[in-house]
C-alpha atoms as a PDB file:
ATOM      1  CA  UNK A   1     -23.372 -77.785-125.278  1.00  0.00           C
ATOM      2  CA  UNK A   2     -22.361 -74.713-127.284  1.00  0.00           C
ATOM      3  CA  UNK A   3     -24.816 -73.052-125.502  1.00  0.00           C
ATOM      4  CA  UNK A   4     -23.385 -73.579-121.952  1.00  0.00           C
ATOM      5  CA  UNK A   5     -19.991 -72.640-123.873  1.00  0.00           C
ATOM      6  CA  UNK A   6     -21.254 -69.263-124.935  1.00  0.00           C
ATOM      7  CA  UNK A   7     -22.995 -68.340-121.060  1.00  0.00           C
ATOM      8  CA  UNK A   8     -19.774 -69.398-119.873  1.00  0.00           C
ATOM      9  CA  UNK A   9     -17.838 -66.927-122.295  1.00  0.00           C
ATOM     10  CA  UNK A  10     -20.821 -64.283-121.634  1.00  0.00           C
ATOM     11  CA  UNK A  11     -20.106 -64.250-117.527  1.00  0.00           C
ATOM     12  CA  UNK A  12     -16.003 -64.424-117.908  1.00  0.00           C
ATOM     13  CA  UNK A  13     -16.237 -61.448-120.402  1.00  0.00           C
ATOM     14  CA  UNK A  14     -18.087 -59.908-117.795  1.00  0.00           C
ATOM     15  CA  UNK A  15     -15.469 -59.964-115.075  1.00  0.00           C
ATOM     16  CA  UNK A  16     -12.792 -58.469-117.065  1.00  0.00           C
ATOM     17  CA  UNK A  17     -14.457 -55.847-118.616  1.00  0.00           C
ATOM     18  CA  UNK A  18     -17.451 -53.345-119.207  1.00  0.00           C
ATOM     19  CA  UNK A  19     -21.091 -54.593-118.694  1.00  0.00           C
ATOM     20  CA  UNK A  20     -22.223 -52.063-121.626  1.00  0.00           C
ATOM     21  CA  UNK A  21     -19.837 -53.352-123.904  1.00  0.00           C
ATOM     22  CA  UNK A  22     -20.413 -57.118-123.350  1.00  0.00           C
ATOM     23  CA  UNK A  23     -23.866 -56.725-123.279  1.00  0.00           C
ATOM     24  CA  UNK A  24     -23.690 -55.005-126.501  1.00  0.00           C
ATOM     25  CA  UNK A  25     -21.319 -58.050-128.403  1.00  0.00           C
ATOM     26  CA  UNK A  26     -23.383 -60.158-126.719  1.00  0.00           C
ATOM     27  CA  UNK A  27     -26.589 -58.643-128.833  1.00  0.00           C
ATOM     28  CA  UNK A  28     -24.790 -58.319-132.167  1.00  0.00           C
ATOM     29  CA  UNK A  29     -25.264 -62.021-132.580  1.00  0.00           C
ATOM     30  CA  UNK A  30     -28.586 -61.305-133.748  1.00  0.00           C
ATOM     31  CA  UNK A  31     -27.725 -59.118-136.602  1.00  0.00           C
ATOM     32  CA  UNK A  32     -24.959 -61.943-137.628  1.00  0.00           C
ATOM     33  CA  UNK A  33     -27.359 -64.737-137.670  1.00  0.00           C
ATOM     34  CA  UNK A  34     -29.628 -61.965-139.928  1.00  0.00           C
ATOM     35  CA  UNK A  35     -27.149 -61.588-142.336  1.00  0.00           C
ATOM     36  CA  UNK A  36     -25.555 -65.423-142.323  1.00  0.00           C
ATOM     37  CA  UNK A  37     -29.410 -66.145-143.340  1.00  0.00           C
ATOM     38  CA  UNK A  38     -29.232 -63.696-146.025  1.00  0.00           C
ATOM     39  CA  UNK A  39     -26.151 -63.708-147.554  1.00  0.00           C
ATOM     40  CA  UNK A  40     -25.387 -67.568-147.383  1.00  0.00           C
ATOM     41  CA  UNK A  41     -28.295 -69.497-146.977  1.00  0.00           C
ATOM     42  CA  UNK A  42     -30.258 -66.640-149.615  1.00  0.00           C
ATOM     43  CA  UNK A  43     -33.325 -66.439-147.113  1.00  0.00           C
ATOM     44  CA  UNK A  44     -35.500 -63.437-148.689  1.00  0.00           C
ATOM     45  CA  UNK A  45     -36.165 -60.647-145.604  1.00  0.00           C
ATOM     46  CA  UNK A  46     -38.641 -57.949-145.967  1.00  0.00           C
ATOM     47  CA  UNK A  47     -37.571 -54.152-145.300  1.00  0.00           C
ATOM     48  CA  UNK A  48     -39.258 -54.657-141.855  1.00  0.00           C
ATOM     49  CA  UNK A  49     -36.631 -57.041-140.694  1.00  0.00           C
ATOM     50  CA  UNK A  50     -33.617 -54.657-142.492  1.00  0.00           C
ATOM     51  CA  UNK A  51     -35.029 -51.653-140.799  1.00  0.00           C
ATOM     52  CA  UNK A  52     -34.434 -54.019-137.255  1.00  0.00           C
ATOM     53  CA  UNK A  53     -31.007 -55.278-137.850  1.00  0.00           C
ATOM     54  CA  UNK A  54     -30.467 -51.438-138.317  1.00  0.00           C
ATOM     55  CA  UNK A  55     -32.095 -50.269-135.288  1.00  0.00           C
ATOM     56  CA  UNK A  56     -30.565 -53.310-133.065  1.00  0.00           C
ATOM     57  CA  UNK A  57     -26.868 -51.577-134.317  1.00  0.00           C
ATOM     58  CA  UNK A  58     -27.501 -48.371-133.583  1.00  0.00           C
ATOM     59  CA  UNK A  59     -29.042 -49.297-129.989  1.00  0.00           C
ATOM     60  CA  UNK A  60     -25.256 -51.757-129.771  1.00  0.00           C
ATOM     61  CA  UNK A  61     -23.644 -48.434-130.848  1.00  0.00           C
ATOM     62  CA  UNK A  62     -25.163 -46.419-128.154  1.00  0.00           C
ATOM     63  CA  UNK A  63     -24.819 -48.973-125.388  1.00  0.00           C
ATOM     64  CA  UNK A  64     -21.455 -49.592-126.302  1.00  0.00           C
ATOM     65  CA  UNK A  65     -20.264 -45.622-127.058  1.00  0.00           C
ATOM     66  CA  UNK A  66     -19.380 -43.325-124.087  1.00  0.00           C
ATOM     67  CA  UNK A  67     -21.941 -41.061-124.247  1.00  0.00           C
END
């Protein structure tokens, strides 16, 4: 059910604003559930996966910057 809950939230974000920038919220929910997993439930992640949550937010930077 959540699910349905966030597509819905995903296509009404998209009619009142920019594609770029809800595309690029839309992907930061993959660098929260890397860090919830980290942080909270003290899952051990290799550099490999800390070099990709830091690549994913500079590609959400760049999607969602003006340039």
């Amino acid at each position: 059910m959540s699910g349905a809950g966030s597509w819905l939230a995903y296509f009404a974000a998209l009619r009142i604003g920019p594609t770029a920038g809800v595309a690029a919220l839309d992907r930061l929910s993959l660098a929260f559930i890397f860090l919830l997993s980290a942080l909270a439930f003290r899952e051990p992640h290799g550099w490999q996966g800390w070099v990709g949550v830091l690549v994913l937010l500079a590609g959400v930077y760049l999607m969602a910057s003006d340039r």
